[in-house]
Protein backbone atom coordinates (compact mmCIF):
# COMPACT_ATOMS: atom_id res chain seq x y z
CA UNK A 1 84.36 110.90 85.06
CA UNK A 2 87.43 109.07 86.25
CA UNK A 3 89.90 110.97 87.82
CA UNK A 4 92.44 108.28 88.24
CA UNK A 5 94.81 106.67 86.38
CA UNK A 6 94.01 103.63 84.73
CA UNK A 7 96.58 100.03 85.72
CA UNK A 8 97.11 99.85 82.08
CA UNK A 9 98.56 103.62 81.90
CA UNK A 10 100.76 103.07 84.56
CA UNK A 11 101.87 100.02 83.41
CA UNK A 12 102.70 101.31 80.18
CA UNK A 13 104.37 104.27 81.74
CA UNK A 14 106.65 101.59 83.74
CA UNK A 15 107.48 99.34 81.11
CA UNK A 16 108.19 102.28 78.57
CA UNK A 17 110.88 103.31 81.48
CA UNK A 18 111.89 99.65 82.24
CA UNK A 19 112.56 98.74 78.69
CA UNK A 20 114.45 102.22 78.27
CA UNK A 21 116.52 101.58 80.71
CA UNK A 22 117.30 98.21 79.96
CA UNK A 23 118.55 99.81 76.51
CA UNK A 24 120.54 102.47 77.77
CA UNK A 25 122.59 101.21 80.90
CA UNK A 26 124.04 97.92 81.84
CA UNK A 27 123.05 95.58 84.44
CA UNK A 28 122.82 96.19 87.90
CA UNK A 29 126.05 94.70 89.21
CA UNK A 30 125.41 94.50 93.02
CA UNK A 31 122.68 95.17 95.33
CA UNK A 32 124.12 98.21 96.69
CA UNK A 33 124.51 99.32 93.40
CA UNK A 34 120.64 98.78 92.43
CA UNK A 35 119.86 100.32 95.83
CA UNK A 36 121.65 102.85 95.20
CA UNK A 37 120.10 103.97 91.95
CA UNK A 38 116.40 103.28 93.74
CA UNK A 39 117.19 105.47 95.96
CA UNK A 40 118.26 108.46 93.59
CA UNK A 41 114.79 107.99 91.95
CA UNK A 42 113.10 108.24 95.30
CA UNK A 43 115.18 111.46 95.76
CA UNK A 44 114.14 113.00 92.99
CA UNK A 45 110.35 111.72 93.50
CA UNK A 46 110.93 113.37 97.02
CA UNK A 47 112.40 116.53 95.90
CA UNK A 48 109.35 117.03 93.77
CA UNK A 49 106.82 116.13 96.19
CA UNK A 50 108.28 118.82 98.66
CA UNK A 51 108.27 121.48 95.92
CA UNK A 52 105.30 124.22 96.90
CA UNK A 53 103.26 123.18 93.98
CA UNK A 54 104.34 119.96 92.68
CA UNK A 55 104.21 119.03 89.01
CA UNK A 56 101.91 115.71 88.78
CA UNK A 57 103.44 115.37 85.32
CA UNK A 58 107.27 115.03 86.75
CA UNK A 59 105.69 113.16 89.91
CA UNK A 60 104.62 110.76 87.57
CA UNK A 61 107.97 110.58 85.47
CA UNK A 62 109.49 110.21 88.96
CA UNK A 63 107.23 107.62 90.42
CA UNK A 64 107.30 105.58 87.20
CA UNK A 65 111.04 105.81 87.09
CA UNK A 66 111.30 104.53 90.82
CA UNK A 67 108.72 101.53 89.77
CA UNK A 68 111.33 100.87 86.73
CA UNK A 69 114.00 100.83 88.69
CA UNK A 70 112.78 98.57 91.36
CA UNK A 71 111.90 95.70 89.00
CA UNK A 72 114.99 96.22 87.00
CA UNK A 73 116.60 95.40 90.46
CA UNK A 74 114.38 91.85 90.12
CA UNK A 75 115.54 91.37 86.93
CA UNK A 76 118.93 91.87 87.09
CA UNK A 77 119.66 90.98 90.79
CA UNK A 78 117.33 88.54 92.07
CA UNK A 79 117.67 85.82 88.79
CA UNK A 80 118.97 81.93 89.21
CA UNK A 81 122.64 82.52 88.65
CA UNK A 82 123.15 85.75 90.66
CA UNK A 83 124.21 86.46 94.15
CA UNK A 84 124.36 90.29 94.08
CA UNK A 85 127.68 90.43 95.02
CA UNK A 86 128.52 91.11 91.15
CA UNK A 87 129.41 87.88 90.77
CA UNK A 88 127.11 85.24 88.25
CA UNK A 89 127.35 81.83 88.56
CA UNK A 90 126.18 79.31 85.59
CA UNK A 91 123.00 78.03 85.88
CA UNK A 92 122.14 75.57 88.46
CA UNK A 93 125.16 76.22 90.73
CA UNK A 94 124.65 78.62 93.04
């Protein structure tokens, strides 16, 4: 019996939270503002981790979300056209 989970769950997991949040809040603007939203993830990955008997349900809901987050910072941040200053440039010249 496996007792791990399988790349496919976890991928599935991530996605469903990527594509969520690509539906529910706007781009990342800036790097500090992507940062900034990795980080809260982490914190509340953290915060469960240091509870006395952590939850592996939430500390997967946590871990997925910080995944999510982290390529949502690719996509929006580190594209052709984007200098993570909030600024976007057309295509080709920056």
């Amino acid at each position: 019996m496996q007792n791990k989970l399988s790349l496919n769950d976890i991928e599935d997991m991530v996605y469903g939270e990527f594509a969520l949040a690509l539906k529910k809040f706007k781009d990342f603007n800036t790097f500090h503002e992507g940062l900034s939203i990795i980080h809260e993830e982490f914190c509340e990955l953290q915060d469960e981790v240091r509870k006395k008997e952590p939850d592996k349900e939430k500390l997967k809901k946590e871990a997925s979300h910080v995944a999510a987050m982290a390529i949502r910072f690719m996509f929006d941040l580190c594209a052709p056209g984007v200098d993570g200053t909030g600024r976007r440039f057309p295509e080709g010249e920056k």
